[in-house]
N, C-alpha and C. Protein backbone atom coordinates (compact mmCIF):
# COMPACT_ATOMS: atom_id res chain seq x y z
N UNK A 1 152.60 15.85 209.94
CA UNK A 1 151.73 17.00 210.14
C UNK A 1 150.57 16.58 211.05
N UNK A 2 150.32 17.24 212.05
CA UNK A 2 148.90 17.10 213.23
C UNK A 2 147.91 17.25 212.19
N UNK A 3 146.87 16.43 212.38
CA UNK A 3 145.45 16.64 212.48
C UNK A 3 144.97 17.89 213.08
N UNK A 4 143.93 19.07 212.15
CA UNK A 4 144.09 20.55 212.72
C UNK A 4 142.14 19.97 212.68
N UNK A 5 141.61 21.18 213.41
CA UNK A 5 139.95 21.23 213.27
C UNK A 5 140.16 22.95 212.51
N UNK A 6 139.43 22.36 211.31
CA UNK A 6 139.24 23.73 210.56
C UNK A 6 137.92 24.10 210.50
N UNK A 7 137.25 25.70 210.75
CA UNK A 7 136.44 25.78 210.68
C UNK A 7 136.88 26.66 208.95
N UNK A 8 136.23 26.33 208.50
CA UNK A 8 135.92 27.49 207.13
C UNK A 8 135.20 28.33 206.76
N UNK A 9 135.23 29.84 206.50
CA UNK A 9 133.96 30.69 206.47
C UNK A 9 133.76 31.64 205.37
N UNK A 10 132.92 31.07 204.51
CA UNK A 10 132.79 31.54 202.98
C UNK A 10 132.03 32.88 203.15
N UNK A 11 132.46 33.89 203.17
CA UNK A 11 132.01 35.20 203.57
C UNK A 11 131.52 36.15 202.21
N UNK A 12 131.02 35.22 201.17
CA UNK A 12 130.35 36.10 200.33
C UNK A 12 128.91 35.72 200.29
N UNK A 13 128.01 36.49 200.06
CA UNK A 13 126.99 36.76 199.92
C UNK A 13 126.04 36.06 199.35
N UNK A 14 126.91 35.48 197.81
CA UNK A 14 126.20 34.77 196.71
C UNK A 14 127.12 33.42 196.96
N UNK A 15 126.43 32.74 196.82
CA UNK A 15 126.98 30.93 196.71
C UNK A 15 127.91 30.93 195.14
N UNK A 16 127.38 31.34 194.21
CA UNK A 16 127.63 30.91 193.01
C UNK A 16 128.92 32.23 192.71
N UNK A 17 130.31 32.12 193.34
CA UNK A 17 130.98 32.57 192.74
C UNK A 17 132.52 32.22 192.79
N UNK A 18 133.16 32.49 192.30
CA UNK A 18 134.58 32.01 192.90
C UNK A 18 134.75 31.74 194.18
N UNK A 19 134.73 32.33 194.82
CA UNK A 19 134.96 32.11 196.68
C UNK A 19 134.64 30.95 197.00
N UNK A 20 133.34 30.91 196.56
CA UNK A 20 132.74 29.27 197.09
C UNK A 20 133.60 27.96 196.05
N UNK A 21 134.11 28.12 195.04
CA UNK A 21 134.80 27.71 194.53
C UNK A 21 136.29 27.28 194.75
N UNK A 22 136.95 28.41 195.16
CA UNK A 22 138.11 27.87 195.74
C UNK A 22 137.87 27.50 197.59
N UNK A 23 137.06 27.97 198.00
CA UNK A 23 136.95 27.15 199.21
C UNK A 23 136.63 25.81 199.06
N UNK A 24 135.69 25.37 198.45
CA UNK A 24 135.63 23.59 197.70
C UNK A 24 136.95 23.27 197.45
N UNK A 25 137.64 23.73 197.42
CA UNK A 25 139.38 23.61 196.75
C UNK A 25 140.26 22.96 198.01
N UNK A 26 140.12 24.32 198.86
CA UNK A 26 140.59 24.51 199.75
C UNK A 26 140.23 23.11 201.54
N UNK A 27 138.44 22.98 201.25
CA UNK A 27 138.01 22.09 201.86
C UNK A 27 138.23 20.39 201.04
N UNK A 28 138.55 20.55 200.09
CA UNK A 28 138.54 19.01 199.38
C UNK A 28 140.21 18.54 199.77
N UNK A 29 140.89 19.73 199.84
CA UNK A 29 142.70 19.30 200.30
C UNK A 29 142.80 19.43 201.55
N UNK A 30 142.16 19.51 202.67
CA UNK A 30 141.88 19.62 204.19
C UNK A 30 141.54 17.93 204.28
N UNK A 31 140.07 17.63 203.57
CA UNK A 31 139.75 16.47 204.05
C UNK A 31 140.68 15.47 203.74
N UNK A 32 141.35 15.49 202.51
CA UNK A 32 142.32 14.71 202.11
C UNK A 32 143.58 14.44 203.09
N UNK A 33 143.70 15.32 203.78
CA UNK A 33 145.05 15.69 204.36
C UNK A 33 144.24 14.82 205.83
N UNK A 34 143.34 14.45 205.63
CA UNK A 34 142.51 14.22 207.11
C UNK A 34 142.65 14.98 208.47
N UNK A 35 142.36 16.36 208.13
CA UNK A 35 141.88 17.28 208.61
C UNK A 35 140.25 17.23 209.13
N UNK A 36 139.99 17.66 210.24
CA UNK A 36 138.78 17.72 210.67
C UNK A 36 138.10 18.98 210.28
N UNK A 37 137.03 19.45 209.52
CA UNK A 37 136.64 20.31 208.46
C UNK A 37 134.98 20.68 208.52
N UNK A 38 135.03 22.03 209.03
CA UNK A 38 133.44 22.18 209.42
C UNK A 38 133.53 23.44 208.72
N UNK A 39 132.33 23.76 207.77
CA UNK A 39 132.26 24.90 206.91
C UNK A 39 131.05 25.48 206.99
N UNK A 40 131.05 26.74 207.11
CA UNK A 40 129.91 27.66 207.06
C UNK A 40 129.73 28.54 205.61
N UNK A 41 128.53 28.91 205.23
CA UNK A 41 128.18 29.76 204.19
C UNK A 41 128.13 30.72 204.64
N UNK A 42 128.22 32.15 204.43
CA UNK A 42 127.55 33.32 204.77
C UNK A 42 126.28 33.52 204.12
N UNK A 43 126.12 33.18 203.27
CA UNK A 43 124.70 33.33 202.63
C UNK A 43 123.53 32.60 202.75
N UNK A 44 124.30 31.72 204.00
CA UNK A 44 122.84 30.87 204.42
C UNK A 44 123.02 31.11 205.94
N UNK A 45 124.12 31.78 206.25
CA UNK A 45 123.33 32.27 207.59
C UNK A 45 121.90 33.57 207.65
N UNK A 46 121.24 33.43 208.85
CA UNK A 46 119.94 34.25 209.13
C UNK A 46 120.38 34.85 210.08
N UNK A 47 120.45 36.20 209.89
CA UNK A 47 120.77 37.49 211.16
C UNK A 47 120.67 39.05 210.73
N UNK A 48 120.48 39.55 212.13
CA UNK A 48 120.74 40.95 211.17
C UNK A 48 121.44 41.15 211.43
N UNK A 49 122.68 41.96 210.21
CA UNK A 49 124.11 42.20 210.44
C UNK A 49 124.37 43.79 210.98
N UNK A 50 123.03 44.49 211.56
CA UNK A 50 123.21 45.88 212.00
C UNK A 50 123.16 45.54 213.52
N UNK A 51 123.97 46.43 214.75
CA UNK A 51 124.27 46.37 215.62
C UNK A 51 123.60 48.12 215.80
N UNK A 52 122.14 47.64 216.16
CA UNK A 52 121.53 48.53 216.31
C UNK A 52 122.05 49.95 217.31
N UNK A 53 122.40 49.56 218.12
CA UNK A 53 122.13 50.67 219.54
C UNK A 53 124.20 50.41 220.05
N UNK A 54 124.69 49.95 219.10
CA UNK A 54 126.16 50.21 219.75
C UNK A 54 126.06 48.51 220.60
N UNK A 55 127.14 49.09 221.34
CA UNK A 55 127.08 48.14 222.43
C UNK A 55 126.97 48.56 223.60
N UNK A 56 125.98 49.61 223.58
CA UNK A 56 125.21 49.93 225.07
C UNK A 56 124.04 49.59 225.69
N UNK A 57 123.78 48.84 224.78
CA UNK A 57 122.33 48.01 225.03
C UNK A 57 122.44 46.25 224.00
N UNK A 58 122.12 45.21 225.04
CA UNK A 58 122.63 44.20 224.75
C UNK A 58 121.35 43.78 223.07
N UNK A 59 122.02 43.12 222.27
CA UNK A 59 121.38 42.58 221.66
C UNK A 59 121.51 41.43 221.38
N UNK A 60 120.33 40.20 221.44
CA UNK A 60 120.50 38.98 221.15
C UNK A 60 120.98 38.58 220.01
N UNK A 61 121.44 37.37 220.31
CA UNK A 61 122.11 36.66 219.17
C UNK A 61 121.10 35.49 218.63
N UNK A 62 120.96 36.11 216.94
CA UNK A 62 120.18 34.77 217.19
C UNK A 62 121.13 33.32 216.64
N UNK A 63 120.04 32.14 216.64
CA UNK A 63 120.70 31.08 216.40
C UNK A 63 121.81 30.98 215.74
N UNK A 64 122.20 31.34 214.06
CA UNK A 64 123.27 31.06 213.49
C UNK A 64 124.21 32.11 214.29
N UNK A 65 124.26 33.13 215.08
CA UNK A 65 125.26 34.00 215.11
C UNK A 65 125.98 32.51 216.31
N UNK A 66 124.93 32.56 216.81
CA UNK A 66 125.31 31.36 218.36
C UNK A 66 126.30 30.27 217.78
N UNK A 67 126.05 29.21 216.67
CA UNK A 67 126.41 28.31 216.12
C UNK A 67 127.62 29.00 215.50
N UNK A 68 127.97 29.88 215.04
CA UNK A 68 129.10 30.82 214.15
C UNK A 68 130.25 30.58 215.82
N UNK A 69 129.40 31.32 217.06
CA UNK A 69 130.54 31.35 218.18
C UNK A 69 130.90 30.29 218.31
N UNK A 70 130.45 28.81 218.32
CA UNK A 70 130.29 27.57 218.83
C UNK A 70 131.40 27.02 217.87
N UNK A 71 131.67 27.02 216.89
CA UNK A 71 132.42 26.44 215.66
C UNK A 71 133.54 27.23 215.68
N UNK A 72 133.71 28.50 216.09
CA UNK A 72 134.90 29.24 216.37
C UNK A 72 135.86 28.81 217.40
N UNK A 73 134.91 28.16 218.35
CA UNK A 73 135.32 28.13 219.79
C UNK A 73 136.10 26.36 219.48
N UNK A 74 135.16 26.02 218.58
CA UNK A 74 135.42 24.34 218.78
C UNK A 74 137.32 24.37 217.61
N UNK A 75 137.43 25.21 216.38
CA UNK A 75 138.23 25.27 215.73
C UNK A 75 139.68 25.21 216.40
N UNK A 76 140.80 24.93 215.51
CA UNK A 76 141.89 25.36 215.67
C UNK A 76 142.53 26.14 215.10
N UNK A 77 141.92 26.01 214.06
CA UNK A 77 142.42 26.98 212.30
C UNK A 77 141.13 27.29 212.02
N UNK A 78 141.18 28.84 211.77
CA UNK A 78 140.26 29.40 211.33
C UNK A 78 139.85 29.99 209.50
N UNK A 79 139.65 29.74 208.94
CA UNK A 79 140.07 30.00 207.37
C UNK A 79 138.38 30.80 206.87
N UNK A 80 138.80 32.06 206.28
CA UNK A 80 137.84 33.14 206.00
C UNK A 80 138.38 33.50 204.40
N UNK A 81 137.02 33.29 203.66
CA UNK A 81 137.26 33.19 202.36
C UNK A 81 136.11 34.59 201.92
N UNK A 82 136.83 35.84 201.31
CA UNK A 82 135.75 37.00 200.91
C UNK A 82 136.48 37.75 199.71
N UNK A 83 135.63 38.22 199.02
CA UNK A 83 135.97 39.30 197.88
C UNK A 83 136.27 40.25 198.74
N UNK A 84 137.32 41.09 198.20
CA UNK A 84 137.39 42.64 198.37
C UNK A 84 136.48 43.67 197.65
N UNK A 85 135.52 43.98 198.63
CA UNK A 85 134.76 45.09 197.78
C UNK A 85 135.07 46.48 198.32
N UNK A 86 135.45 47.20 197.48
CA UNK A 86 135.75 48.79 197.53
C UNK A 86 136.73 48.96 198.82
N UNK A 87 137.74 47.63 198.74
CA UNK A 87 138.96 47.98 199.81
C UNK A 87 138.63 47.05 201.49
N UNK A 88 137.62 46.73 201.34
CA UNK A 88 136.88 46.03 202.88
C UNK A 88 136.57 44.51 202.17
N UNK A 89 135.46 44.14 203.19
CA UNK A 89 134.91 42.94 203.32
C UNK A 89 133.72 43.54 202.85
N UNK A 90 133.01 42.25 202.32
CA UNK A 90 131.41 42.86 202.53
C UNK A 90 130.81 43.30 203.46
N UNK A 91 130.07 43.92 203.31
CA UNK A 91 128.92 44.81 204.58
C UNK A 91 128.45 43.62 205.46
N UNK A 92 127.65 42.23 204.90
CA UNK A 92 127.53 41.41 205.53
C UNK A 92 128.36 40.75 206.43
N UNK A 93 129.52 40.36 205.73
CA UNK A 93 130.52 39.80 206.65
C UNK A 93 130.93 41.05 207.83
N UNK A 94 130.88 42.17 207.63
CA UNK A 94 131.40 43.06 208.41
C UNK A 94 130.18 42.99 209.61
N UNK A 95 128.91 43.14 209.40
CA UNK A 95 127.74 42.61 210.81
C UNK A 95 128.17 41.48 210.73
N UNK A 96 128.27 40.58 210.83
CA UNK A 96 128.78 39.70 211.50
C UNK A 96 129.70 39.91 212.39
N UNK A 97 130.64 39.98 211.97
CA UNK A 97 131.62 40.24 213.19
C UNK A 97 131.55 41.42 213.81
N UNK A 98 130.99 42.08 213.79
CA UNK A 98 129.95 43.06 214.46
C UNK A 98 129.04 42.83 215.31
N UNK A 99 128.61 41.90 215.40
CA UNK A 99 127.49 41.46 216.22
C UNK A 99 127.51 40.25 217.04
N UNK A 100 128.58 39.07 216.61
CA UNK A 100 129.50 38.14 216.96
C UNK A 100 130.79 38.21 218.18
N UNK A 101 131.61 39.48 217.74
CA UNK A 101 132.46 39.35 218.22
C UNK A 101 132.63 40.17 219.73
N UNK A 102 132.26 39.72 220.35
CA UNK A 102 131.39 40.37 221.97
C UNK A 102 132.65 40.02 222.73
N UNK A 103 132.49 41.05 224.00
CA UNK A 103 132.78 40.90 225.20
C UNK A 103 133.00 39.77 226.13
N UNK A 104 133.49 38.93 226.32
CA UNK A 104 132.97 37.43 226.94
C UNK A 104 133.27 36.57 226.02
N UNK A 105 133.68 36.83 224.61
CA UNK A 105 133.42 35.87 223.95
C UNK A 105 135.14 36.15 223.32
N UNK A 106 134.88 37.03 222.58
CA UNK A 106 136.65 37.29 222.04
C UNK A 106 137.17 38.34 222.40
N UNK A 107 137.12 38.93 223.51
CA UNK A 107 137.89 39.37 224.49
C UNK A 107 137.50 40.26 225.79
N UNK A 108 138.55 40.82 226.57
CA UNK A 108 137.82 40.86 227.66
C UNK A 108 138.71 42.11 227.94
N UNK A 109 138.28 43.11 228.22
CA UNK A 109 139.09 44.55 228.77
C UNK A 109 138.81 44.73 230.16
N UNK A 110 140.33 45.02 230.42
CA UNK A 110 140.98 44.58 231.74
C UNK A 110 140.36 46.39 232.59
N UNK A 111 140.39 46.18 233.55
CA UNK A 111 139.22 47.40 234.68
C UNK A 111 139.79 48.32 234.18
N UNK A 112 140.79 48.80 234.05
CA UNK A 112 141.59 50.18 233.78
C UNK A 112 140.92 50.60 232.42
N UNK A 113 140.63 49.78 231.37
CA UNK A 113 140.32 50.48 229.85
C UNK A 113 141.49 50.22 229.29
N UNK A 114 142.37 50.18 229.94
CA UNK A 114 143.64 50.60 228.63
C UNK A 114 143.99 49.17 227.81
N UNK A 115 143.66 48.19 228.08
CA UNK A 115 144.52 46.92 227.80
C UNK A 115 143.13 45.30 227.50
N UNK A 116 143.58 44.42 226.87
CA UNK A 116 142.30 43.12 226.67
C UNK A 116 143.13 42.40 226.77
N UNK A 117 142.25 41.49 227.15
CA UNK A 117 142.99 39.91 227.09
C UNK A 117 142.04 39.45 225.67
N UNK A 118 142.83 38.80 224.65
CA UNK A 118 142.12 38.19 223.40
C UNK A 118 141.43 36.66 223.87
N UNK A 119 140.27 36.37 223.93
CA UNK A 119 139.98 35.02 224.51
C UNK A 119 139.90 33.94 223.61
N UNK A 120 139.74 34.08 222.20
CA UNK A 120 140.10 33.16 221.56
C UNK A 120 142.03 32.89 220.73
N UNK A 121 142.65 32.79 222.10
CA UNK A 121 144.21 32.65 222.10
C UNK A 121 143.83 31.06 221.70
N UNK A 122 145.10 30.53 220.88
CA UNK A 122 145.83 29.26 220.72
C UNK A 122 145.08 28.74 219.07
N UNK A 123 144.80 29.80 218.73
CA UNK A 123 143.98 29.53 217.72
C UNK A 123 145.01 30.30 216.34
N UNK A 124 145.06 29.84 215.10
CA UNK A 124 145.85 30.47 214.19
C UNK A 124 144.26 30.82 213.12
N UNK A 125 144.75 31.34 212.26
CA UNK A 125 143.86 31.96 210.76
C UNK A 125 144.64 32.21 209.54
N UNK A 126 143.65 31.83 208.90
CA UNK A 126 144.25 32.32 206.88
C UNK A 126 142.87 32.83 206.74
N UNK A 127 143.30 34.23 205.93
CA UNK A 127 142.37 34.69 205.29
C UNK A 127 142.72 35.21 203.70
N UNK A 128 142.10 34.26 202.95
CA UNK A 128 141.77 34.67 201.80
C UNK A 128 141.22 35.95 201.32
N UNK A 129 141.96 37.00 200.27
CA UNK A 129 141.34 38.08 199.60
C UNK A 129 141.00 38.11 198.36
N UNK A 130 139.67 37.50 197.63
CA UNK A 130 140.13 37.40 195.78
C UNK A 130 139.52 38.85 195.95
N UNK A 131 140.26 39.50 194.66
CA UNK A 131 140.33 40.62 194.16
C UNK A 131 139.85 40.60 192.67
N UNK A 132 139.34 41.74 191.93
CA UNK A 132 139.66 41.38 190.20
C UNK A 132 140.93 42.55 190.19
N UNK A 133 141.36 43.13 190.99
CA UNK A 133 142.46 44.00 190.72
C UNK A 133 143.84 43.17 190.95
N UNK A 134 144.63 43.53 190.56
CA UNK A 134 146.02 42.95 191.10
C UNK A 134 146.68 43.29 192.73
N UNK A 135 146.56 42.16 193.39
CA UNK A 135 146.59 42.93 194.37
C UNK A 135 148.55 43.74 195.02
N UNK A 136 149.35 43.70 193.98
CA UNK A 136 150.48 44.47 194.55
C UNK A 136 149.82 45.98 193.97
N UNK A 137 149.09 46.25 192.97
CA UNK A 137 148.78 47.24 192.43
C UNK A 137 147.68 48.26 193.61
N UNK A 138 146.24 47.10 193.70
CA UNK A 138 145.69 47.71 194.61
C UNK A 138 146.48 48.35 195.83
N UNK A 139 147.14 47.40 197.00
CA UNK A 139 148.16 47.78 197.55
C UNK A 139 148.84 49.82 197.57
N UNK A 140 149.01 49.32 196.08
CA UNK A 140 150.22 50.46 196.37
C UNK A 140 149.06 51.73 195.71
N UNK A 141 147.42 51.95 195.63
CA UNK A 141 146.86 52.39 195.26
C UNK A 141 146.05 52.80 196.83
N UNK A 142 145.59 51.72 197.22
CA UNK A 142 144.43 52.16 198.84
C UNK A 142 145.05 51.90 199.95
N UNK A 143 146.94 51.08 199.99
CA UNK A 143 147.07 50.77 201.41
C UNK A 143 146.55 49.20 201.52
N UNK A 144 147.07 49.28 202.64
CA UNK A 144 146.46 47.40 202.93
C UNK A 144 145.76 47.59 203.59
N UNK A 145 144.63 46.69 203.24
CA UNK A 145 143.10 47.12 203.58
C UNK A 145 142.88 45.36 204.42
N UNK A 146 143.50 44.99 204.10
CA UNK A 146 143.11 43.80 205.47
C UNK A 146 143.69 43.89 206.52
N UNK A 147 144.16 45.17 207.06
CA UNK A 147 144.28 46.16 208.73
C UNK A 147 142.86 45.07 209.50
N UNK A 148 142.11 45.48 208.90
CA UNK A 148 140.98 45.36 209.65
C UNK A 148 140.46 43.80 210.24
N UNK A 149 140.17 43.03 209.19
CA UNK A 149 140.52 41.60 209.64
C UNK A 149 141.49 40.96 210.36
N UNK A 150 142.85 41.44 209.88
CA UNK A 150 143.93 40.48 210.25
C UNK A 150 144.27 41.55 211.87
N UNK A 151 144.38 42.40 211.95
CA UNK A 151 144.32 43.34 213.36
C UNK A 151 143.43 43.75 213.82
N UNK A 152 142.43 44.23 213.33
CA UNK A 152 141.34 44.96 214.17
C UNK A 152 140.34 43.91 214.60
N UNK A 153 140.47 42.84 214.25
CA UNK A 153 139.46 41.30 214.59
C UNK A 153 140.40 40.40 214.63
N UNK A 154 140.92 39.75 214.23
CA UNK A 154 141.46 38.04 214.42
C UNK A 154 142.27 38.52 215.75
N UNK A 155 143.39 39.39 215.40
CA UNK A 155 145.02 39.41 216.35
C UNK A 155 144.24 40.14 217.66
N UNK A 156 143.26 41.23 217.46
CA UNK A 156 142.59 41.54 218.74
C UNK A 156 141.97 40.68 219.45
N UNK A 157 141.59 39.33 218.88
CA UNK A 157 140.90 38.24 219.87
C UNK A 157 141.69 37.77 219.98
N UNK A 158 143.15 37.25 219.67
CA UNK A 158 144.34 36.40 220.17
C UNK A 158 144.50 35.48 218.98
N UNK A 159 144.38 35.24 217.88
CA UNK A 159 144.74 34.71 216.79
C UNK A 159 146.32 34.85 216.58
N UNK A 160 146.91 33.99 216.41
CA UNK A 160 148.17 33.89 216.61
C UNK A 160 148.33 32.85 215.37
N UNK A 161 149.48 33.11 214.53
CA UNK A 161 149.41 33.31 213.97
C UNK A 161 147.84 33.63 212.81
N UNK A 162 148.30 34.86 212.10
CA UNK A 162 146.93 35.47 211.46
C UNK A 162 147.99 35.75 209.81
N UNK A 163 147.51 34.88 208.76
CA UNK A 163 147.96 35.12 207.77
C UNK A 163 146.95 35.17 206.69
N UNK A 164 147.27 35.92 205.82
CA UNK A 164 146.50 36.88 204.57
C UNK A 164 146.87 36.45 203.64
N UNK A 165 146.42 35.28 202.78
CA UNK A 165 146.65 35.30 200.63
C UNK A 165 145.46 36.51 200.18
N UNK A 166 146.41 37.75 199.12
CA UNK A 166 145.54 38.10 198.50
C UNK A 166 145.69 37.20 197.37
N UNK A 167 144.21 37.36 196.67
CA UNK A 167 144.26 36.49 195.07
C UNK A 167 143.92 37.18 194.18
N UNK A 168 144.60 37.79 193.00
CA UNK A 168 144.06 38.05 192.16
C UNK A 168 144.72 38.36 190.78
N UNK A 169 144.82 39.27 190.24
CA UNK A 169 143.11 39.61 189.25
C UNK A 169 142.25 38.76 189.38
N UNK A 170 141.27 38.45 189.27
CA UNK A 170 140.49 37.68 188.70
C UNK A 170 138.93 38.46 188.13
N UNK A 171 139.22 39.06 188.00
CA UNK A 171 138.34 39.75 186.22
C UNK A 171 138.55 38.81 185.50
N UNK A 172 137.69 38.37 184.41
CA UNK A 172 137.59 37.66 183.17
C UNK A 172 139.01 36.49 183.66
N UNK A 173 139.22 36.11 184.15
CA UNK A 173 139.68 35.29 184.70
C UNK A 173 139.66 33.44 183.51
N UNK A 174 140.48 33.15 183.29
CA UNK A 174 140.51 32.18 182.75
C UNK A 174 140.37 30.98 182.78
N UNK A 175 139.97 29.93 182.10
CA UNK A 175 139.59 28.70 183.39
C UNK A 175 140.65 27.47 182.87
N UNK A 176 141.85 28.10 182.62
CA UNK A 176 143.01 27.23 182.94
C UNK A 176 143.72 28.32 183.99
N UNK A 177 143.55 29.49 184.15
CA UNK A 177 144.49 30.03 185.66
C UNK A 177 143.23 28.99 186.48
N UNK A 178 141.83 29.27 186.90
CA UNK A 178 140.86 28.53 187.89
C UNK A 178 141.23 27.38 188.18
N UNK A 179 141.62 26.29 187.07
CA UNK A 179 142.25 25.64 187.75
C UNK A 179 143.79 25.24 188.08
N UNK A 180 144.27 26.22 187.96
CA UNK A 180 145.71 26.47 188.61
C UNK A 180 145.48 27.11 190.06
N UNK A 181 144.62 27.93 190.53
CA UNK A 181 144.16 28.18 191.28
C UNK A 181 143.55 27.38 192.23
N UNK A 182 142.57 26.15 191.88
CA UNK A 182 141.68 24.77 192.19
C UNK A 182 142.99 24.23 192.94
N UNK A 183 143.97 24.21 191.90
CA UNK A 183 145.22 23.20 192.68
C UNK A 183 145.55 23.39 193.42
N UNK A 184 146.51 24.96 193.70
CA UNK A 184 146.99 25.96 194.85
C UNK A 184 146.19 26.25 196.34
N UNK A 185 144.80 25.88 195.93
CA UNK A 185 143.84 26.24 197.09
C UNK A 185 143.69 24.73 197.85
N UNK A 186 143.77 23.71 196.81
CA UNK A 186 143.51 22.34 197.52
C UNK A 186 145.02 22.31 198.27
N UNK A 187 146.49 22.71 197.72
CA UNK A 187 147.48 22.28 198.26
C UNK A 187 147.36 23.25 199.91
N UNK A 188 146.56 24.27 199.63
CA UNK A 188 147.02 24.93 201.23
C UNK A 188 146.03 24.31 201.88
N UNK A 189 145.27 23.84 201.53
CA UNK A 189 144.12 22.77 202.21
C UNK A 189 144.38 21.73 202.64
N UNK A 190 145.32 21.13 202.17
CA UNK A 190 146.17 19.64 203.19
C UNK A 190 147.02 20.61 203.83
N UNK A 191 147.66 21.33 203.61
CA UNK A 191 148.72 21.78 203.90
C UNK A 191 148.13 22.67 205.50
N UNK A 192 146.93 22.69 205.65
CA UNK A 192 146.12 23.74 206.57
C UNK A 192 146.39 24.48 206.84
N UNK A 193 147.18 25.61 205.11
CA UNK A 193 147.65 27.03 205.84
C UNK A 193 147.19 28.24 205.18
């Protein structure tokens, strides 16, 4: 197996919850696998996640959004770890890539309008969904609601392969499944998938 550069991106809000948990999982079976392994918090980035005026008027990026492009750009494997809230991502994670994912940067629409080139091509992704619902249940209740990540952002910038674990229940969740879970998250973590 190649040596991959993973960036990792813990896209919840609060440090102290599962997510950040199985990403420790997930980053402890990367390094093992001697994987090259650079991880971001969402909750310790500083930005505002509103995209005030559209994109008809430019707005700066500040520092962490800059460092977020820089670690994207440097990655090979991209790995995004978020709860499902009410069918989406969080609001936060959603400015982010809202305000991140620019023109010039992950992709580029060709003079006509009709067509983009994705600029971050050669690059693959896993994105993690924990749920407390089940997710064949949710599914067959709201639709698949990671449209939006896995197509409307990763595959629109050129993410190739773009693959989705949902996880769940995890309501009252038990802490012999957690660490059956601990295991499963470290094995796709050497495994860098």
């Amino acid at each position: 197996m190649r040596r991959r550069k993973i960036l990792i991106l813990v896209g919840h809000p609060d440090r102290n919850r599962l997510t950040t948990h199985f990403a420790d999982a997930y980053e402890a079976g990367a390094k093992e696998a001697g994987h090259e392994v650079f991880r971001l918090e969402l909750s310790s980035l500083t930005f505002d996640p509103i995209l005030h005026r559209g994109y008809e008027e430019k707005q700066d990026l500040e520092p962490d959004l800059h460092n977020v492009q820089e670690k994207i750009k440097w990655c090979d494997h991209f790995v995004i770890f978020y709860p499902s809230w009410w069918s989406s991502m969080p609001a936060l994670l959603k400015g982010m890539f809202e305000r991140l994912w620019l023109p010039g940067f992950a992709f580029h629409f060709h003079k006509s309008g009709w067509w983009w080139n994705g600029l971050l091509k050669g690059r693959s992704a896993t994105v993690f969904v924990l749920s407390d619902s089940p997710p064949l249940f949710a599914r067959m209740l709201f639709g698949d609601s990671t449209n939006e990540i896995r197509r409307g952002i990763l595959c629109f910038a050129g993410f190739r392969p773009v693959r989705v674990k949902k996880i769940g229940p995890l309501k009252d969740i038990s802490a012999v499944r957690v660490k059956r879970y601990w295991h499963r998250f470290k094995r796709w973590g050497r495994a860098a998938c």
